[in-house]
C-alpha atoms as a PDB file:
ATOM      1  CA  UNK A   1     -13.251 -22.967 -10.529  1.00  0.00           C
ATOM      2  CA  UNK A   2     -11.286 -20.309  -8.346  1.00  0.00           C
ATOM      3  CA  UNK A   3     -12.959 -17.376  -7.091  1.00  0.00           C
ATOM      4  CA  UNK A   4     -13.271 -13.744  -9.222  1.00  0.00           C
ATOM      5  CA  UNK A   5     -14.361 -10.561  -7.613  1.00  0.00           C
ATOM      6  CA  UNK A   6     -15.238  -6.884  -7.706  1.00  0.00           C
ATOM      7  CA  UNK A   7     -13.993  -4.169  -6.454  1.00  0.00           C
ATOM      8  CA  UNK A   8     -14.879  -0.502  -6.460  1.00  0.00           C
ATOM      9  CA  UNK A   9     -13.345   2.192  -4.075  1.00  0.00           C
ATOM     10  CA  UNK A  10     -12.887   5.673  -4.088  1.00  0.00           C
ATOM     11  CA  UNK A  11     -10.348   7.119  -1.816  1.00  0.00           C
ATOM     12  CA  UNK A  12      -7.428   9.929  -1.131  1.00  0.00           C
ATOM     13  CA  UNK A  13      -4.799  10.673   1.304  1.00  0.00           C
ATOM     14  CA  UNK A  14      -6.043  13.817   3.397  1.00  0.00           C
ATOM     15  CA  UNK A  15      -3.188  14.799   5.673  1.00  0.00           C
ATOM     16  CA  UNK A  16       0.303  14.514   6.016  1.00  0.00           C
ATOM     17  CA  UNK A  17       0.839  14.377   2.576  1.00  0.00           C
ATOM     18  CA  UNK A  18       3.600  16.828   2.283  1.00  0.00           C
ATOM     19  CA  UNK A  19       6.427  14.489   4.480  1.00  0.00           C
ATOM     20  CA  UNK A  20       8.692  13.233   1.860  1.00  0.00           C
ATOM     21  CA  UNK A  21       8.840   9.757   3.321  1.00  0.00           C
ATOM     22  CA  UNK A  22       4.607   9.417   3.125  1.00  0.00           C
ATOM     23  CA  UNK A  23       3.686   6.111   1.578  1.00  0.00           C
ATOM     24  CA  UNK A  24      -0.089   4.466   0.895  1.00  0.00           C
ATOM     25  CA  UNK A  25      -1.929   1.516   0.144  1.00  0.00           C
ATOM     26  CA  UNK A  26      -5.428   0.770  -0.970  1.00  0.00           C
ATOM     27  CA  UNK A  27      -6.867  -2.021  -2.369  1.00  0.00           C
ATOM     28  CA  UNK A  28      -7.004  -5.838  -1.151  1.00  0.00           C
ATOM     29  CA  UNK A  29      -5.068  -8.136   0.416  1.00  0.00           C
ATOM     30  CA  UNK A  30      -4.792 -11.716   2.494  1.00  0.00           C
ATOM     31  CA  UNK A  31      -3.873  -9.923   6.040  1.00  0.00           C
ATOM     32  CA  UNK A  32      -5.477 -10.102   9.465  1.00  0.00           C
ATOM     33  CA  UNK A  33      -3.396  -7.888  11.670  1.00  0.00           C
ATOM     34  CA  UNK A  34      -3.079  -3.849  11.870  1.00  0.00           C
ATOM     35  CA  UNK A  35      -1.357  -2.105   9.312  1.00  0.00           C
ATOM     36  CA  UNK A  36       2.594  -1.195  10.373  1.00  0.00           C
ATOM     37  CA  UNK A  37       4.948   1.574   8.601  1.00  0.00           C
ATOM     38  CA  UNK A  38       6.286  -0.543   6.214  1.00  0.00           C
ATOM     39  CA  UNK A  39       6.677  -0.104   2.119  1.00  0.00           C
ATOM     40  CA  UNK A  40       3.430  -0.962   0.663  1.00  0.00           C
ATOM     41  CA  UNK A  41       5.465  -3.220  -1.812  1.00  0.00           C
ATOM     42  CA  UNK A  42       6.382  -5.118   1.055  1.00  0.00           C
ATOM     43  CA  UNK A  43       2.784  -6.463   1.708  1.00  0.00           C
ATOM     44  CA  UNK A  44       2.557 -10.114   0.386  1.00  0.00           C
ATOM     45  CA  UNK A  45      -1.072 -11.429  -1.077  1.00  0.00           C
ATOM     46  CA  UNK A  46      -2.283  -8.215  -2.368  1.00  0.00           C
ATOM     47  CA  UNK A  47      -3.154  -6.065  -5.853  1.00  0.00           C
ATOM     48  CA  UNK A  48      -3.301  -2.249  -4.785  1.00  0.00           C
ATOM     49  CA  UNK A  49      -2.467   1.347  -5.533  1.00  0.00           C
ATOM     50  CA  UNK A  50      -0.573   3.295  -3.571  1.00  0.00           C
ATOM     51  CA  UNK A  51       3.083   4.250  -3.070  1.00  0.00           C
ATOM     52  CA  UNK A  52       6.871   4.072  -1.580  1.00  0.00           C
ATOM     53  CA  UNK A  53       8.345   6.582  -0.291  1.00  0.00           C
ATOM     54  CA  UNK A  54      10.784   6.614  -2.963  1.00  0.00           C
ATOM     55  CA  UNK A  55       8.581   6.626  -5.899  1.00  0.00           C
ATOM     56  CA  UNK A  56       7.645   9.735  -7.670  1.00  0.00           C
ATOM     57  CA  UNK A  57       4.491   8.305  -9.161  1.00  0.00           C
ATOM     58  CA  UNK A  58       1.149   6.447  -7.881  1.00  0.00           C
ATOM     59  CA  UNK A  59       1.828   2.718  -8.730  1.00  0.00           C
ATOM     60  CA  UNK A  60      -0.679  -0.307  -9.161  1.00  0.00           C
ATOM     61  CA  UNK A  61       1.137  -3.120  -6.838  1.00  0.00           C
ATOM     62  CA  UNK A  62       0.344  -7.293  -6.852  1.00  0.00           C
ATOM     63  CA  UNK A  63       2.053  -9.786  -4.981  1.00  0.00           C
ATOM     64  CA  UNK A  64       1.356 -13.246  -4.660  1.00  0.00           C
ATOM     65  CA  UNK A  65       2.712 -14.917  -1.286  1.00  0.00           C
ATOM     66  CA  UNK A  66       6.256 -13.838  -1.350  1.00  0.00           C
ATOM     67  CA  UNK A  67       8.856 -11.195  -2.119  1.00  0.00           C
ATOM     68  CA  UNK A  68       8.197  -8.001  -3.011  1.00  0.00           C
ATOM     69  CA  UNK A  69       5.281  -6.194  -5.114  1.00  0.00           C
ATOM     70  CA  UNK A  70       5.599  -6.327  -8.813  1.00  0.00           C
ATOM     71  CA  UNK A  71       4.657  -2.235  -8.974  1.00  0.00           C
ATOM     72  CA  UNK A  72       3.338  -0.598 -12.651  1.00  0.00           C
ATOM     73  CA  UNK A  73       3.921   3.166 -12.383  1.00  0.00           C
ATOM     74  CA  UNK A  74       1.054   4.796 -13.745  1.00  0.00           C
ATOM     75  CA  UNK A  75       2.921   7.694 -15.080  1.00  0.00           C
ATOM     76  CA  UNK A  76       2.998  11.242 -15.033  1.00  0.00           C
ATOM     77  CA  UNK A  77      -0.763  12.110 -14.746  1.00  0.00           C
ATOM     78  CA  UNK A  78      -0.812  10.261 -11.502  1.00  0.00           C
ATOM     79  CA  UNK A  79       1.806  12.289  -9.617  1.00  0.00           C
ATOM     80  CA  UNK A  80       2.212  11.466  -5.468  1.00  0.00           C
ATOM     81  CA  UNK A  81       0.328  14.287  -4.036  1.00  0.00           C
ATOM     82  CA  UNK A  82       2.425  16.624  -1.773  1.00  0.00           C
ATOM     83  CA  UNK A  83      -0.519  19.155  -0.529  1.00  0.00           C
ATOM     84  CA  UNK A  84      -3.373  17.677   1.665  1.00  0.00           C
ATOM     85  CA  UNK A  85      -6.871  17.054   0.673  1.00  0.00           C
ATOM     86  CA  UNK A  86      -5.735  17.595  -3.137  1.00  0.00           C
ATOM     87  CA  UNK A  87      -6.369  14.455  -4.741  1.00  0.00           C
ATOM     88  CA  UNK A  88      -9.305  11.561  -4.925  1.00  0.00           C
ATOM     89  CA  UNK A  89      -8.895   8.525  -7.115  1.00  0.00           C
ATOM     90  CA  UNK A  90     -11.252   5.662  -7.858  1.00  0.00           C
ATOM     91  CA  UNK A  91      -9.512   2.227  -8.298  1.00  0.00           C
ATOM     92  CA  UNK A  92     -11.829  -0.556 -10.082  1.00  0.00           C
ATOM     93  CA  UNK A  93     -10.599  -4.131 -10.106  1.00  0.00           C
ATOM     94  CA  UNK A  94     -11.924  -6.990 -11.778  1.00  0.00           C
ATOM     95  CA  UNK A  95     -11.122 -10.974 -11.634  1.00  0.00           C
ATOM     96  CA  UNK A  96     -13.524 -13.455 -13.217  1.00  0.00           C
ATOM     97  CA  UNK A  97     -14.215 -16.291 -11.798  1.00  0.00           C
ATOM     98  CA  UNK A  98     -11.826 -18.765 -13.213  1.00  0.00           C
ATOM     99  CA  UNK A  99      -8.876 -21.414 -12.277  1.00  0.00           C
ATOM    100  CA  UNK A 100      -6.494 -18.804 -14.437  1.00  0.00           C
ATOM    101  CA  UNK A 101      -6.522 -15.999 -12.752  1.00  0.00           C
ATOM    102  CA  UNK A 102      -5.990 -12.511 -14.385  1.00  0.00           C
ATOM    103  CA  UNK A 103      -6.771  -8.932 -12.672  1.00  0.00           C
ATOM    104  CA  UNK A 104      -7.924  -5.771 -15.068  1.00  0.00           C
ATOM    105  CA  UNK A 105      -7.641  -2.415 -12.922  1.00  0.00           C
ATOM    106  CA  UNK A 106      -8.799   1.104 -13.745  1.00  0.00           C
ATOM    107  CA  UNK A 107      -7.121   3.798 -11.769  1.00  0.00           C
ATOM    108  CA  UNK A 108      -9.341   7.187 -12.502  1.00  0.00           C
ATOM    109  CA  UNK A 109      -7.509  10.353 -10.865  1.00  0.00           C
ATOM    110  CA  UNK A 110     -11.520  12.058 -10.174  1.00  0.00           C
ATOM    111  CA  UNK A 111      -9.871  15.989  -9.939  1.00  0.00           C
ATOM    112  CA  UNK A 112      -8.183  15.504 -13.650  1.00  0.00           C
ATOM    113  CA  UNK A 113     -10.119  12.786 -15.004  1.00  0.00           C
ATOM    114  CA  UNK A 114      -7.055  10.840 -16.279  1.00  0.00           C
ATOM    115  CA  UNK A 115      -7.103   7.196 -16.465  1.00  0.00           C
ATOM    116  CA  UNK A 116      -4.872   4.201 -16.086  1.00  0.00           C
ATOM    117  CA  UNK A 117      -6.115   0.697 -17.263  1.00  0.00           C
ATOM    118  CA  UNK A 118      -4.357  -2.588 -17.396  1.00  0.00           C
ATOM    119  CA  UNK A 119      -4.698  -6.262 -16.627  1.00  0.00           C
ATOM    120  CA  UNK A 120      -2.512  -8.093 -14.215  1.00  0.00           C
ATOM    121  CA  UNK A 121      -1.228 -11.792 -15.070  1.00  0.00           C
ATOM    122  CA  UNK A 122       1.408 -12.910 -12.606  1.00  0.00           C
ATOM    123  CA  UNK A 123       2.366 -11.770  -9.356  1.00  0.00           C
ATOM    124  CA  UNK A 124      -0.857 -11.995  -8.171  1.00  0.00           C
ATOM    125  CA  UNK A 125      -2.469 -13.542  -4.962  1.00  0.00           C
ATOM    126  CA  UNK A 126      -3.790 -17.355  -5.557  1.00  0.00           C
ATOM    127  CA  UNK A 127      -7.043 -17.976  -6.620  1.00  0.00           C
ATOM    128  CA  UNK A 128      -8.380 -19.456  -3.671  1.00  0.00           C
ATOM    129  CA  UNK A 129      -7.199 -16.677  -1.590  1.00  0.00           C
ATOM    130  CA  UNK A 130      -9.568 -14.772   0.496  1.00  0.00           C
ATOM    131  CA  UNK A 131      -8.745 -11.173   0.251  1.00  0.00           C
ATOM    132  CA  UNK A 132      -9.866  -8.017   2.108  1.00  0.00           C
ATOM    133  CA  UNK A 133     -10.370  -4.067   1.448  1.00  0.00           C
ATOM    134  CA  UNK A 134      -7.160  -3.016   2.918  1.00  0.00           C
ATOM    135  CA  UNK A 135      -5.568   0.939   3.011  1.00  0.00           C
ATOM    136  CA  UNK A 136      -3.347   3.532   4.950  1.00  0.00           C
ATOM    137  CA  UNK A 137      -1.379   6.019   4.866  1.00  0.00           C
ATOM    138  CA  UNK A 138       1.896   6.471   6.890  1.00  0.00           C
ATOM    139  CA  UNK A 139       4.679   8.849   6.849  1.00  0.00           C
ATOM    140  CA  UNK A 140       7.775   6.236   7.115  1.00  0.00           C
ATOM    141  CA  UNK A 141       9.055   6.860  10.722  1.00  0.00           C
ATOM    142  CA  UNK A 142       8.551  10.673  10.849  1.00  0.00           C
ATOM    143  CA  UNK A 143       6.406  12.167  13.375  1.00  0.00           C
ATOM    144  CA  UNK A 144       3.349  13.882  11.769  1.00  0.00           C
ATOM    145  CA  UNK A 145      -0.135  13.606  11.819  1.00  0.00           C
ATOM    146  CA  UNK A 146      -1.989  11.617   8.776  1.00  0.00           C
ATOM    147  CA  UNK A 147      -4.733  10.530   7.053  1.00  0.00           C
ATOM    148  CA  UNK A 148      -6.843   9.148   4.514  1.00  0.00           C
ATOM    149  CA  UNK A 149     -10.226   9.815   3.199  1.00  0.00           C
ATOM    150  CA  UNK A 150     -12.947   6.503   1.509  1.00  0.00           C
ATOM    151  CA  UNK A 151     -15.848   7.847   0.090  1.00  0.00           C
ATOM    152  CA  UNK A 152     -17.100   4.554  -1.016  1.00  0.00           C
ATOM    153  CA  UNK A 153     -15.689   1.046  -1.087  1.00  0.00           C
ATOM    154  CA  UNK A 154     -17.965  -1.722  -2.890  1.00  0.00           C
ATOM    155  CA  UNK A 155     -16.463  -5.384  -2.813  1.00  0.00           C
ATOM    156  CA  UNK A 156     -17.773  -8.662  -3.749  1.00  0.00           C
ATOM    157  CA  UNK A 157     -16.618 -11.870  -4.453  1.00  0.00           C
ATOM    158  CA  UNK A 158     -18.229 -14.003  -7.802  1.00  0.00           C
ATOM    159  CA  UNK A 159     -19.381 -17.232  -6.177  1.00  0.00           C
ATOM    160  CA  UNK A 160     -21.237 -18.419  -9.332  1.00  0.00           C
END
């Protein structure tokens, strides 16, 4: 049987947030090194929140172990935040422990209370994949300071 897991984190970008080219990522994923300025939907191995530059919206991104992120925009009650310190979100994932895997995420924006749910099917990092709490922030090659805030982060892997 392939591995399942939990994962419970609660977390928000605290500075910088205004640069128009400010991307994020927070979840897991199957990397060793430091995070670079890159698009988070470049990051292979991974299921996430966070955003592009680009987008408009927060998104939920997967990737198995290559290409890009499949990303699910979460809508208009998850808006990118452009002020600092405005915003806190909780991301819950779940994957039981099976040789099928499947992903169900709940994205709760904590100052609105809206809530995203889903479940995740393809796209996703392999079963036997041993993933890690990943996030950043960056601000896409423009000099300013930034941040991010965890207030918790619970993970653990089903090994029964």
């Amino acid at each position: 049987r392939g591995g399942g897991f939990v994962y419970d984190a609660i977390w928000g970008p605290a500075t910088g947030v205004a640069t128009t080219t400010t991307r994020a990522f927070f979840g897991l994923a199957v990397v060793t090194s430091a995070p670079t300025d890159v698009e988070p939907s470049t990051v292979v191995s991974c299921v996430a929140m966070g955003w592009d530059a680009a987008d408009t919206n927060v998104q939920i991104m997967h990737n198995d172990s290559a290409g890009t992120c499949t990303k699910i925009d979460l809508g208009s009650n998850f808006v990118v935040p452009t002020t600092d310190r405005t915003q806190l979100y909780r991301l819950e994932l779940f994957s039981p422990q099976s040789t099928t895997q499947s992903i169900e995420y709940r994205v709760t924006n904590i100052n609105t209370g809206n809530v995203a749910t889903g479940t995740i099917s393809t796209n996703m990092p392999a079963t036997t994949a041993l993933m890690a709490p990943r996030g950043w922030v960056s601000v896409g090659g423009t000099s300013s300071v930034i941040g991010l805030g965890v207030t918790s982060l619970y993970c653990e892997p089903l090994l029964f």
